[in-house]
PDB file of N, CA and C in Angstrom:
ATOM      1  N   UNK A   1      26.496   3.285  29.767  1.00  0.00           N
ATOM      2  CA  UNK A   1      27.069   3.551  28.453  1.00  0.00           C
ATOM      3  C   UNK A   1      27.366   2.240  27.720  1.00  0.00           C
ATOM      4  N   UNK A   2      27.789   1.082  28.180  1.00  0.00           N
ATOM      5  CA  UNK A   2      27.943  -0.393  27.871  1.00  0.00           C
ATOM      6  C   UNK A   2      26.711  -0.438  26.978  1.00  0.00           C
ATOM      7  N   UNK A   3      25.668  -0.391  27.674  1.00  0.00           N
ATOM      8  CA  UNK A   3      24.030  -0.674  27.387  1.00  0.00           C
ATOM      9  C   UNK A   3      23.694  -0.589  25.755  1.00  0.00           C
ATOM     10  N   UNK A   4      24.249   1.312  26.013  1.00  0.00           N
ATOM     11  CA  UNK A   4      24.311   1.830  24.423  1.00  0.00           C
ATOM     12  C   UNK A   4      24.977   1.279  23.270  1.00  0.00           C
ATOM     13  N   UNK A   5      26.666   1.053  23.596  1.00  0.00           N
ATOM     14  CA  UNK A   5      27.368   1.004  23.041  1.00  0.00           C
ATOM     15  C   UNK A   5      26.514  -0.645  22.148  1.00  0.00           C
ATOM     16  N   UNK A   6      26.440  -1.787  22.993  1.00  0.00           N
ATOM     17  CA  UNK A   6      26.127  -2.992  22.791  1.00  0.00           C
ATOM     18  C   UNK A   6      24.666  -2.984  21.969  1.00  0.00           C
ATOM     19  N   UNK A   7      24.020  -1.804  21.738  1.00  0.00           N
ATOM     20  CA  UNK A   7      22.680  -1.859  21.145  1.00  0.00           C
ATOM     21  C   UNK A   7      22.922  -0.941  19.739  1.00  0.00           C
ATOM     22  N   UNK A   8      24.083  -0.200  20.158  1.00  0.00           N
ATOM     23  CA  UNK A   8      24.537   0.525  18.932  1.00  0.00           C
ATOM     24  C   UNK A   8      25.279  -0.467  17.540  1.00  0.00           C
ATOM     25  N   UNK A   9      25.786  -1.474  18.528  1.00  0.00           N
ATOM     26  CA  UNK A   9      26.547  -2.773  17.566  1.00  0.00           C
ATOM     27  C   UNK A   9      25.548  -3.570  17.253  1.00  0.00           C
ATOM     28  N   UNK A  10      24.466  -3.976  17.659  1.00  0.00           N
ATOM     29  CA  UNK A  10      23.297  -4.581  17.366  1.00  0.00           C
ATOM     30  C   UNK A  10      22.500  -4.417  16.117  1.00  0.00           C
ATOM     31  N   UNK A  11      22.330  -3.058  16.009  1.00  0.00           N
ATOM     32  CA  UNK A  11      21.780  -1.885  15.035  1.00  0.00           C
ATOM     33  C   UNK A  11      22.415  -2.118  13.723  1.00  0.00           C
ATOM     34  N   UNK A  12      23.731  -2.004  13.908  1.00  0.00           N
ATOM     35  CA  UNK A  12      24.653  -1.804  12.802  1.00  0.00           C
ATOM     36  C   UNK A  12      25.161  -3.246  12.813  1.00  0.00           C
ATOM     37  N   UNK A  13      24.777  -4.261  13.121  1.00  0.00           N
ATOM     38  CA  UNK A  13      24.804  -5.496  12.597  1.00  0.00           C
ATOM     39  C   UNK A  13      23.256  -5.568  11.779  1.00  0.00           C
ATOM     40  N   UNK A  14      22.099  -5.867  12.266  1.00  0.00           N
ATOM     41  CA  UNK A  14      21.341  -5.879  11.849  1.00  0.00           C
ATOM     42  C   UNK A  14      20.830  -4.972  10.552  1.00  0.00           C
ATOM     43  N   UNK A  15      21.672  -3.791  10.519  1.00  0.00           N
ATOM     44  CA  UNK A  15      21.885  -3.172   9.260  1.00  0.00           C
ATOM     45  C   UNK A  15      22.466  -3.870   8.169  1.00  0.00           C
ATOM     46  N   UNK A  16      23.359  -4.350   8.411  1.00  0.00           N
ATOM     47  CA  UNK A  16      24.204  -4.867   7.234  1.00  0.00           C
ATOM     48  C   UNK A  16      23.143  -6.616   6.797  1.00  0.00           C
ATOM     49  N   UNK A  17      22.891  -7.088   7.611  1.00  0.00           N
ATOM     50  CA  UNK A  17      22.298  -7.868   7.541  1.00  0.00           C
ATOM     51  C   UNK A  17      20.827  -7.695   6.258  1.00  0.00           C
ATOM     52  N   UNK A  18      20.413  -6.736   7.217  1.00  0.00           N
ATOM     53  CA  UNK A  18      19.106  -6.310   5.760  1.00  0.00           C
ATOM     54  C   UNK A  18      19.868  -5.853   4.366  1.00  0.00           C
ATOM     55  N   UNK A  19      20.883  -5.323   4.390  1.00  0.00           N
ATOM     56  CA  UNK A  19      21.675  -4.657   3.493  1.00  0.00           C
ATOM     57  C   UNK A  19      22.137  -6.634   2.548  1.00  0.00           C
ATOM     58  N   UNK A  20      22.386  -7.320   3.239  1.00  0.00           N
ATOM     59  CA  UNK A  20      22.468  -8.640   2.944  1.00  0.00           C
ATOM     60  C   UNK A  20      21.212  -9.264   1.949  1.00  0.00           C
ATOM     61  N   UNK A  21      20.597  -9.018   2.940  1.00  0.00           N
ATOM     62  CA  UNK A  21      19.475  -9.622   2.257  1.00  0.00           C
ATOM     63  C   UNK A  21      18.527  -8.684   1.199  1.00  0.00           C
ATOM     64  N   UNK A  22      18.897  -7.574   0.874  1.00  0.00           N
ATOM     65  CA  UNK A  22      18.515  -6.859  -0.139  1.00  0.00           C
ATOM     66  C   UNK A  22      19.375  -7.047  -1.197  1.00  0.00           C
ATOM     67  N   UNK A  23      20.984  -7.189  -1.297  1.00  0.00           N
ATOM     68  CA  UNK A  23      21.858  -7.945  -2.386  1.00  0.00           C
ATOM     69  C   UNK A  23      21.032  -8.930  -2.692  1.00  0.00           C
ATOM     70  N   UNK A  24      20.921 -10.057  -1.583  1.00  0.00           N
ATOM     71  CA  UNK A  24      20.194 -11.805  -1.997  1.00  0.00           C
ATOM     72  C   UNK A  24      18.712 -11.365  -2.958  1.00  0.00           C
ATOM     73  N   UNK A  25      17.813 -10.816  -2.225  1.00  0.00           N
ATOM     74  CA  UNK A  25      16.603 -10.536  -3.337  1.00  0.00           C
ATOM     75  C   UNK A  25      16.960 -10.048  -4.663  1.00  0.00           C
ATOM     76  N   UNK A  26      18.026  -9.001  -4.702  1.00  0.00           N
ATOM     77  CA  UNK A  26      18.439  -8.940  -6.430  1.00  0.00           C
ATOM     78  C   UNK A  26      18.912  -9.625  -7.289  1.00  0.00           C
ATOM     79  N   UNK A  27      19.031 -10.937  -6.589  1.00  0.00           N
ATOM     80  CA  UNK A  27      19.531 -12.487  -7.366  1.00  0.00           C
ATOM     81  C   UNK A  27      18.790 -13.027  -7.397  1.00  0.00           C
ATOM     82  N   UNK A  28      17.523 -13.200  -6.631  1.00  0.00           N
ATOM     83  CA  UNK A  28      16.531 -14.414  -6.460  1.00  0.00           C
ATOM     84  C   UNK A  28      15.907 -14.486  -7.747  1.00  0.00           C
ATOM     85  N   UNK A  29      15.606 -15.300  -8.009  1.00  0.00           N
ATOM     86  CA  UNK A  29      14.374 -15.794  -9.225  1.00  0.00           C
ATOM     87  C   UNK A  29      13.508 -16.676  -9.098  1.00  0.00           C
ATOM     88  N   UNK A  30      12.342 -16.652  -9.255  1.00  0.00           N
ATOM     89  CA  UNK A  30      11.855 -17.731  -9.464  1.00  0.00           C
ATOM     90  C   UNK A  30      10.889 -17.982 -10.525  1.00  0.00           C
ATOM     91  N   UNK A  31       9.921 -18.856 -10.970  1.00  0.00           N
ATOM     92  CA  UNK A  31       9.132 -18.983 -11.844  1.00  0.00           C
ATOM     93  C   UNK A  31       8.055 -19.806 -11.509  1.00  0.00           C
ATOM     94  N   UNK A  32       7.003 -19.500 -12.029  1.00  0.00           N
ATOM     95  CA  UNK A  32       5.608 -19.690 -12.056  1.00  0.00           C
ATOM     96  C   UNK A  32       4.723 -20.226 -13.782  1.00  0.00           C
ATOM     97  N   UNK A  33       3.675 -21.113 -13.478  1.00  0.00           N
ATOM     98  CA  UNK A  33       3.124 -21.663 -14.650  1.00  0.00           C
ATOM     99  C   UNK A  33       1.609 -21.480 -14.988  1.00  0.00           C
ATOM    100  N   UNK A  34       1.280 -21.583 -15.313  1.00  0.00           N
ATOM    101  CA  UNK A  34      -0.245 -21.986 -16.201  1.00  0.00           C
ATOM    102  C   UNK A  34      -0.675 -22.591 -17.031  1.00  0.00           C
ATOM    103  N   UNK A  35      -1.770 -23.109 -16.991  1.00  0.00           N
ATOM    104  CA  UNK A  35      -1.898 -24.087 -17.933  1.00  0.00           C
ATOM    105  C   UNK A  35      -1.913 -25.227 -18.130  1.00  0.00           C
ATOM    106  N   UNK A  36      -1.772 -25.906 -16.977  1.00  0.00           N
ATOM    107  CA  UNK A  36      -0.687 -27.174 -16.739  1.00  0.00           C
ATOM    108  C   UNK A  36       0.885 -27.197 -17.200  1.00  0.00           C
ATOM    109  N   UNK A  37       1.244 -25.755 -17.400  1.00  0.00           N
ATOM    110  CA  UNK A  37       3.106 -25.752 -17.593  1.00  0.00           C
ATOM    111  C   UNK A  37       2.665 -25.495 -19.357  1.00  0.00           C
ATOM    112  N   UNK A  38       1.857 -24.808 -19.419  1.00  0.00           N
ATOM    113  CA  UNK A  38       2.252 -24.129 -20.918  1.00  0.00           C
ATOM    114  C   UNK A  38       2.584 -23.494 -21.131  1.00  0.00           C
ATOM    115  N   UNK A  39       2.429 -22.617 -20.261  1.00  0.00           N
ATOM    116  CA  UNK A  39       3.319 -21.343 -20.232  1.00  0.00           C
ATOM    117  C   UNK A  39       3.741 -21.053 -18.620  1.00  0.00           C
ATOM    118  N   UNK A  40       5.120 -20.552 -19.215  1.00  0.00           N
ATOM    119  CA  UNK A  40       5.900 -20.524 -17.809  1.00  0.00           C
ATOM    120  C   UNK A  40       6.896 -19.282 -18.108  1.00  0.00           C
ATOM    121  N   UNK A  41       6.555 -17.810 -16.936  1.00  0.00           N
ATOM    122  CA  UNK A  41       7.239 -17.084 -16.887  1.00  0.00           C
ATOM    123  C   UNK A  41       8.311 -16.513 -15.845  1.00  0.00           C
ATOM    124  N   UNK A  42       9.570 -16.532 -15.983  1.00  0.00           N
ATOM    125  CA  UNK A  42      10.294 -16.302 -15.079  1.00  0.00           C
ATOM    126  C   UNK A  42      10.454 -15.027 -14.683  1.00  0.00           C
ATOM    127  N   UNK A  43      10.494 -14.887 -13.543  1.00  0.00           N
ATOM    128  CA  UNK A  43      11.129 -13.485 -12.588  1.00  0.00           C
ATOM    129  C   UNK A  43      12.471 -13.159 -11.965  1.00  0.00           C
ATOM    130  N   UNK A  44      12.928 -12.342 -11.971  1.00  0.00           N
ATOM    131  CA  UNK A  44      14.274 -12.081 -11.184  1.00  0.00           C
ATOM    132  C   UNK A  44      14.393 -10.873 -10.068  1.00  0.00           C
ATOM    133  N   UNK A  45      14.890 -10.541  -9.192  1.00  0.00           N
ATOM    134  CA  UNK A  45      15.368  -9.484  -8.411  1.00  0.00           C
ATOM    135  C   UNK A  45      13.658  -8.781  -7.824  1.00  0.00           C
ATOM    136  N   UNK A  46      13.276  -7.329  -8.509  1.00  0.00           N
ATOM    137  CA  UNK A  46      12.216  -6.842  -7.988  1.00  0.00           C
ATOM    138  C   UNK A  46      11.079  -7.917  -8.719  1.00  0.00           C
ATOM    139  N   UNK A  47      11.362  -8.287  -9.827  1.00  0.00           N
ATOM    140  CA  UNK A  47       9.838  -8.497 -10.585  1.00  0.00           C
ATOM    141  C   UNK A  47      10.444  -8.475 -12.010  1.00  0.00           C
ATOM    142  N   UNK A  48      11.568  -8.457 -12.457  1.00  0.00           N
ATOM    143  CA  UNK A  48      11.851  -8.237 -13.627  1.00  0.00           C
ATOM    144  C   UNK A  48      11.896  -9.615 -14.770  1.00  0.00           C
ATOM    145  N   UNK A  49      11.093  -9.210 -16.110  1.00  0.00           N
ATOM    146  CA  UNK A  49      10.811 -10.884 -16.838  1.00  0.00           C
ATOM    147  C   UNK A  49      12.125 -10.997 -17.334  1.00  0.00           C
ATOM    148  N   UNK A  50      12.402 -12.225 -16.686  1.00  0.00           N
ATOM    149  CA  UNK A  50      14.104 -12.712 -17.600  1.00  0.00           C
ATOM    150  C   UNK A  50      13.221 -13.830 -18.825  1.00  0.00           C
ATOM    151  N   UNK A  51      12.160 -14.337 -18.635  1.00  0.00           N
ATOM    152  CA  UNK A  51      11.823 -15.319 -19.839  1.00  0.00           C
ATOM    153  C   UNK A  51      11.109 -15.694 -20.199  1.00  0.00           C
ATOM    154  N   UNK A  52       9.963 -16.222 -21.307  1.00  0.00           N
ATOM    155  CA  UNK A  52       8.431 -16.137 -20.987  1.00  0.00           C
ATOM    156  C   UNK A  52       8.484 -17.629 -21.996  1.00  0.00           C
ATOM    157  N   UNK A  53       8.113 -18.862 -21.610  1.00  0.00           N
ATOM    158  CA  UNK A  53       8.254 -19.936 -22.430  1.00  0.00           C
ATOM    159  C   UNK A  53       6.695 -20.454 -22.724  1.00  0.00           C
ATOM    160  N   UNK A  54       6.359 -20.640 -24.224  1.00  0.00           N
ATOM    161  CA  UNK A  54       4.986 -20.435 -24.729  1.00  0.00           C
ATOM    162  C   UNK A  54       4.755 -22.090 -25.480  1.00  0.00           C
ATOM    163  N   UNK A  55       3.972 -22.949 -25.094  1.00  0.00           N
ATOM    164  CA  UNK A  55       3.808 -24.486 -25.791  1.00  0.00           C
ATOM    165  C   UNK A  55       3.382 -24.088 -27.241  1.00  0.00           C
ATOM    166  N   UNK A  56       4.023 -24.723 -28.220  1.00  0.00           N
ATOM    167  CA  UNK A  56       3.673 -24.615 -29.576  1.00  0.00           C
ATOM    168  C   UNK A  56       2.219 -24.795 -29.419  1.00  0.00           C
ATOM    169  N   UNK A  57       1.539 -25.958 -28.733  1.00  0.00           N
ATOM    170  CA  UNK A  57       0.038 -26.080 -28.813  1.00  0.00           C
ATOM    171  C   UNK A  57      -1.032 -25.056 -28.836  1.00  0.00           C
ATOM    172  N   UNK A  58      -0.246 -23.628 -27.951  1.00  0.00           N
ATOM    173  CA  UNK A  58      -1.133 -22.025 -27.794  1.00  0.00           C
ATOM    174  C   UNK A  58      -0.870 -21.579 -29.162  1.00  0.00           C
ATOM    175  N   UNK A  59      -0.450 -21.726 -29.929  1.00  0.00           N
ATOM    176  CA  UNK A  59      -0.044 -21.012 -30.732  1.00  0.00           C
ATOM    177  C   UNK A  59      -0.963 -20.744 -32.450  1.00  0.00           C
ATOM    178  N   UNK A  60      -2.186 -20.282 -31.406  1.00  0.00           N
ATOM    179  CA  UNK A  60      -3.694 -20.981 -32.910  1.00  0.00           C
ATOM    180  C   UNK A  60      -4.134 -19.783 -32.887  1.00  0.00           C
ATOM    181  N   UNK A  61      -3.601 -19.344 -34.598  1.00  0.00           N
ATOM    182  CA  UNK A  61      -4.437 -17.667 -34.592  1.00  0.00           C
ATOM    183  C   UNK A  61      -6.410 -18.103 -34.288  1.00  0.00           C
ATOM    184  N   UNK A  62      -5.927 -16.810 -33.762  1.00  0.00           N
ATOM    185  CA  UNK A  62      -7.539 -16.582 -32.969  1.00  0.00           C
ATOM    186  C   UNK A  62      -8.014 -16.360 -31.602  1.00  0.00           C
ATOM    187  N   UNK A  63      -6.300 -17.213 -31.142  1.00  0.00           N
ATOM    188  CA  UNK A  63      -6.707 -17.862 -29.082  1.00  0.00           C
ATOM    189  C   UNK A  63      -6.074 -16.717 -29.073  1.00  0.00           C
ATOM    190  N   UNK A  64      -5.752 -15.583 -28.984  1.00  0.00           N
ATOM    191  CA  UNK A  64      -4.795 -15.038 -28.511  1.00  0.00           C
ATOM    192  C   UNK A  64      -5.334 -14.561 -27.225  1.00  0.00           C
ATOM    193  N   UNK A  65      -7.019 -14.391 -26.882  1.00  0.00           N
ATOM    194  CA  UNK A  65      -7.130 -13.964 -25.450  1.00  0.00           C
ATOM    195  C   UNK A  65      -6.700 -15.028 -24.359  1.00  0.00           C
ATOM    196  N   UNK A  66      -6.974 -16.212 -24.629  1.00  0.00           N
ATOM    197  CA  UNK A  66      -6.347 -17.691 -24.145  1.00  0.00           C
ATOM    198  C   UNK A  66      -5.091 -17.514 -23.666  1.00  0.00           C
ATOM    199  N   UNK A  67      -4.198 -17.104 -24.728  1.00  0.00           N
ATOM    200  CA  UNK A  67      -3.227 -16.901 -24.614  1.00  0.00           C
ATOM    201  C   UNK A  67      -2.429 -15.952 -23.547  1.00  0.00           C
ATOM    202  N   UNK A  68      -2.965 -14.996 -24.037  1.00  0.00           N
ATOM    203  CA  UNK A  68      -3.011 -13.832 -23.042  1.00  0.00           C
ATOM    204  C   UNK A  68      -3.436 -13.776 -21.699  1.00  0.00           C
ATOM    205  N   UNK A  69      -4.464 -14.477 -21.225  1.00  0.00           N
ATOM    206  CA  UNK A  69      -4.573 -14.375 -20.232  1.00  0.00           C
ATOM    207  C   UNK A  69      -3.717 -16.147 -19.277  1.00  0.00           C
ATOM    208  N   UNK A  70      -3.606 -16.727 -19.796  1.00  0.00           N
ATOM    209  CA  UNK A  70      -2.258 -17.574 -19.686  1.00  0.00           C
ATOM    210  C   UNK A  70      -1.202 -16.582 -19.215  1.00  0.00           C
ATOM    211  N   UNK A  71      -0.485 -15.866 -19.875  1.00  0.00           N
ATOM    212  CA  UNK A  71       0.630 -15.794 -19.374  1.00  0.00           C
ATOM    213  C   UNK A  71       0.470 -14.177 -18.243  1.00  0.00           C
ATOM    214  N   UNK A  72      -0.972 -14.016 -18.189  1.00  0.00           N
ATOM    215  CA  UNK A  72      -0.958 -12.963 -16.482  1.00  0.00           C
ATOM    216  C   UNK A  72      -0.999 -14.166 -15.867  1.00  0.00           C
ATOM    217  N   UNK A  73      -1.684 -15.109 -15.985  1.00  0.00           N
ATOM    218  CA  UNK A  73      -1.563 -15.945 -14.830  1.00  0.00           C
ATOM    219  C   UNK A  73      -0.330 -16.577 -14.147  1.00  0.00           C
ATOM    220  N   UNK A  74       0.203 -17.024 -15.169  1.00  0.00           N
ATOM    221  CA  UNK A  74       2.063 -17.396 -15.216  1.00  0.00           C
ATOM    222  C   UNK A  74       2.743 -16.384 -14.551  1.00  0.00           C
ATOM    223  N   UNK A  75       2.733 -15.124 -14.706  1.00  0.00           N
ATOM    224  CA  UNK A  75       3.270 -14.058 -14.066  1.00  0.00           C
ATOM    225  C   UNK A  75       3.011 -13.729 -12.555  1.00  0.00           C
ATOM    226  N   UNK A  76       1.815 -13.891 -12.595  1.00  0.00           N
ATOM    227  CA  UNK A  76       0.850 -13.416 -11.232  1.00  0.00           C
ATOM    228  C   UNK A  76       1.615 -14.825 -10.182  1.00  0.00           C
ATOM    229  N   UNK A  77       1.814 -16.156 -10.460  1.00  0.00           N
ATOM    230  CA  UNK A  77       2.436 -16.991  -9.848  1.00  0.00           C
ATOM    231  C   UNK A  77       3.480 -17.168  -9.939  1.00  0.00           C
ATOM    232  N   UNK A  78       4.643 -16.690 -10.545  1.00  0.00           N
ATOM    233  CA  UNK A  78       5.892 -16.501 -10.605  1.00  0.00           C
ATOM    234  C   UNK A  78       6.183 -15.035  -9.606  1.00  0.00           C
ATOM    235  N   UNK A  79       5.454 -14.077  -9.480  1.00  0.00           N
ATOM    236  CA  UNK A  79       5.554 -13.089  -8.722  1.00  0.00           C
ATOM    237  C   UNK A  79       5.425 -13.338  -7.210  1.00  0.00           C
ATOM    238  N   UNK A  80       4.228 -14.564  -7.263  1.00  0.00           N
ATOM    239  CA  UNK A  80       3.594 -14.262  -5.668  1.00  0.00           C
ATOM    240  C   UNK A  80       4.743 -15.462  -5.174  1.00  0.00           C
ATOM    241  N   UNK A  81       5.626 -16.665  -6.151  1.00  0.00           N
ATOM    242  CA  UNK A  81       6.575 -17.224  -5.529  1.00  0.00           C
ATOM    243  C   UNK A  81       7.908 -16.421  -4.654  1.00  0.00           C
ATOM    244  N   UNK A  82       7.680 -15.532  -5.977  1.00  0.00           N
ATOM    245  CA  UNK A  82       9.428 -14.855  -5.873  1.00  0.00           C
ATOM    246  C   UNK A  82       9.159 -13.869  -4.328  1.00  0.00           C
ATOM    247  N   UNK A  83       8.047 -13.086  -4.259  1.00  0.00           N
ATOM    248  CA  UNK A  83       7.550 -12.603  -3.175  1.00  0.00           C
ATOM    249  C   UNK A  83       7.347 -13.642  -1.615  1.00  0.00           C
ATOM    250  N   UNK A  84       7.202 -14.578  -2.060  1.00  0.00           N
ATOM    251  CA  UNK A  84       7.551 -15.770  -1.060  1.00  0.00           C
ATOM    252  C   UNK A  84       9.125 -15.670  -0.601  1.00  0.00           C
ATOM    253  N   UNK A  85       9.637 -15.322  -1.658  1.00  0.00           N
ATOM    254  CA  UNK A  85      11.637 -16.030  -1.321  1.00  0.00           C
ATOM    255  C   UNK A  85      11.433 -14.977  -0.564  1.00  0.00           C
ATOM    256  N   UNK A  86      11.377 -13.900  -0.879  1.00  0.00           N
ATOM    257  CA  UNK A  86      12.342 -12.464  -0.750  1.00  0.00           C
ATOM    258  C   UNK A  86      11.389 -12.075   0.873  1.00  0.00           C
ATOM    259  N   UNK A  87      10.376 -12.629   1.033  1.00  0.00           N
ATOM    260  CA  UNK A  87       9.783 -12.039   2.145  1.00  0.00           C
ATOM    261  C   UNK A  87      10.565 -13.514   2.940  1.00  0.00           C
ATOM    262  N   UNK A  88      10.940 -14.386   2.988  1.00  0.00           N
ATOM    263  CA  UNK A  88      11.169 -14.940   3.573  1.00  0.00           C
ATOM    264  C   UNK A  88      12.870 -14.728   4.220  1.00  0.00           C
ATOM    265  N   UNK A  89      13.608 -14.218   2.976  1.00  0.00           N
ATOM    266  CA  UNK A  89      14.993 -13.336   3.168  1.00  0.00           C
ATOM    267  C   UNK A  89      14.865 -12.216   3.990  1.00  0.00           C
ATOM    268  N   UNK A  90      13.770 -11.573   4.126  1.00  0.00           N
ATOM    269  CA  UNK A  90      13.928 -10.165   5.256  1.00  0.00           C
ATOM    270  C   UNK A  90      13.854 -10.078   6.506  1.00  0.00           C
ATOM    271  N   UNK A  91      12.497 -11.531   6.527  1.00  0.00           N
ATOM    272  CA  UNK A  91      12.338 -12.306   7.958  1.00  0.00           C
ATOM    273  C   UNK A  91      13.876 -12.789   8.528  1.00  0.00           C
ATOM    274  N   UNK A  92      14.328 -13.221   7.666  1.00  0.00           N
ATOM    275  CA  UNK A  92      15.634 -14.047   8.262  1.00  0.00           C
ATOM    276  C   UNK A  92      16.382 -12.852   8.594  1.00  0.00           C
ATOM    277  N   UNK A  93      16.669 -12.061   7.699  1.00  0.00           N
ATOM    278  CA  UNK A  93      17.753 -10.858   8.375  1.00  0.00           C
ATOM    279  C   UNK A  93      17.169 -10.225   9.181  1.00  0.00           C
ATOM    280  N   UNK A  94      16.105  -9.885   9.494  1.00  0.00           N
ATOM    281  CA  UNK A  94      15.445  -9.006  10.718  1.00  0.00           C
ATOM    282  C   UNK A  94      15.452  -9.695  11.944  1.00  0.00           C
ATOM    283  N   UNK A  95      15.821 -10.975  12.122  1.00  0.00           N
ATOM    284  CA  UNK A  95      15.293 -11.941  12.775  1.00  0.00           C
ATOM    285  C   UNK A  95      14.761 -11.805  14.094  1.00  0.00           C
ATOM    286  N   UNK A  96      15.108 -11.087  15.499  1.00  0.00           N
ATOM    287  CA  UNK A  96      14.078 -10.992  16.348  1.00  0.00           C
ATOM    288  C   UNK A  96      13.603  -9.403  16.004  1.00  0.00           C
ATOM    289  N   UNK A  97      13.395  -9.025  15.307  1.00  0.00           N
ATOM    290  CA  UNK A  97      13.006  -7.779  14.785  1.00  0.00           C
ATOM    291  C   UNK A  97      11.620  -7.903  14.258  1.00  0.00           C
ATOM    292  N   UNK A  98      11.782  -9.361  13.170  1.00  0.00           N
ATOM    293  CA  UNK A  98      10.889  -9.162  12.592  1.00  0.00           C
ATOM    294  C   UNK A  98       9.414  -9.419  12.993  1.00  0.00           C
ATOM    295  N   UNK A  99       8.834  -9.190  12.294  1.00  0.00           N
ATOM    296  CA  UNK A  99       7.138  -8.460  12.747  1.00  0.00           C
ATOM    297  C   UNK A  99       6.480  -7.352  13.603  1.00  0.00           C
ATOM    298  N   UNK A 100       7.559  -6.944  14.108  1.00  0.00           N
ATOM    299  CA  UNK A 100       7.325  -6.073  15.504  1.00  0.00           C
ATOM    300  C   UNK A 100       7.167  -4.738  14.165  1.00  0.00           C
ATOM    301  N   UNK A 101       6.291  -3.952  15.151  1.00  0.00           N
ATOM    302  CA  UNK A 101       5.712  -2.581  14.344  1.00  0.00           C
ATOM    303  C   UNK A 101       6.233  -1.555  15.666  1.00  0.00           C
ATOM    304  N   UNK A 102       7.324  -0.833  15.223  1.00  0.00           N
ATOM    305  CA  UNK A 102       7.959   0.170  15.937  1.00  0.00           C
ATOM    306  C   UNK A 102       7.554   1.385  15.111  1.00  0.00           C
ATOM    307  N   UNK A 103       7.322   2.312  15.809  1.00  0.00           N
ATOM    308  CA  UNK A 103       6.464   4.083  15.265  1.00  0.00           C
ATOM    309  C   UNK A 103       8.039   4.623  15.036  1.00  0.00           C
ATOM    310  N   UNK A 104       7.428   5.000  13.414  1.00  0.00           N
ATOM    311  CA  UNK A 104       8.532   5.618  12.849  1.00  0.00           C
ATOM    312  C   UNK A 104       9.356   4.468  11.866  1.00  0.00           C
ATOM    313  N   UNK A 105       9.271   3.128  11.946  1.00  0.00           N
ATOM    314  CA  UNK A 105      10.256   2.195  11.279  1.00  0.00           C
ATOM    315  C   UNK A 105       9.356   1.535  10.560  1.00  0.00           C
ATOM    316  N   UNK A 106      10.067   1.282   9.258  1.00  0.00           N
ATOM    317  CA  UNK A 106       9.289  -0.046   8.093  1.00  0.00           C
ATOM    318  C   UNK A 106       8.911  -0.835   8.791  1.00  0.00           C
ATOM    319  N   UNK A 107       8.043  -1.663   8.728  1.00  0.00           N
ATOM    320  CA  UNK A 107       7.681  -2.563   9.140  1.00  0.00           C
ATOM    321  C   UNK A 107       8.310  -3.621   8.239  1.00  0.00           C
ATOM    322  N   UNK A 108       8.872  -4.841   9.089  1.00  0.00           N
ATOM    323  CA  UNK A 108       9.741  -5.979   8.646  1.00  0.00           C
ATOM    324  C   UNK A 108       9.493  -6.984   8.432  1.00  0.00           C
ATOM    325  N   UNK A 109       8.012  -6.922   7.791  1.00  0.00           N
ATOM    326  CA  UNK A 109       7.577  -8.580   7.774  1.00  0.00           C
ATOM    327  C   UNK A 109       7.197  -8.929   9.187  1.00  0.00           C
TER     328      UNK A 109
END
């Protein structure tokens, strides 16, 4: 019964822990560029745009596909950073958990 009890506290540490690190990802931000830094769009929490900063130099009626496809790119690397933090936050709270593929459970990174 020790056995249990000590794997039952394990559980419910490691709960709160992911519960931790799911608060931390709804703060994280990061940001990503294109262009050589002409455009630079920021991310927060899941994916959400807190800011999209555009060089006066894009700014020539006509470019707008230029333009446009500038700032997926800005996005697409501000996403795959922020997806860097936050996968790196789940690893840490899962910690000998993580990667292991148990039937029936998320898989944890």
């Amino acid at each position: 019964m020790k056995d249990l009890n000590a794997l039952m506290q394990q559980a419910a540490q490691m709960q709160q822990r992911l519960q931790d690190a799911q608060a931390k990802m709804a703060e994280t931000s990061a940001s990503g560029s294109s262009g050589g830094g002409l455009v630079t769009v920021a991310l927060k929490g899941p994916g959400d745009i807190t800011a999209v900063t555009i060089d006066d130099s894009l700014m020539v009626p006509g470019d707008t596909e230029i333009l446009a496809d500038l700032i997926v790119a800005a996005h697409a690397d501000a996403k795959r950073r922020l997806d860097e933090v936050n996968a790196a936050l789940m690893r840490e709270a899962a910690g000998p958990m993580a990667g292991m593929n148990i039937p029936g459970m998320p898989k944890l990174f």
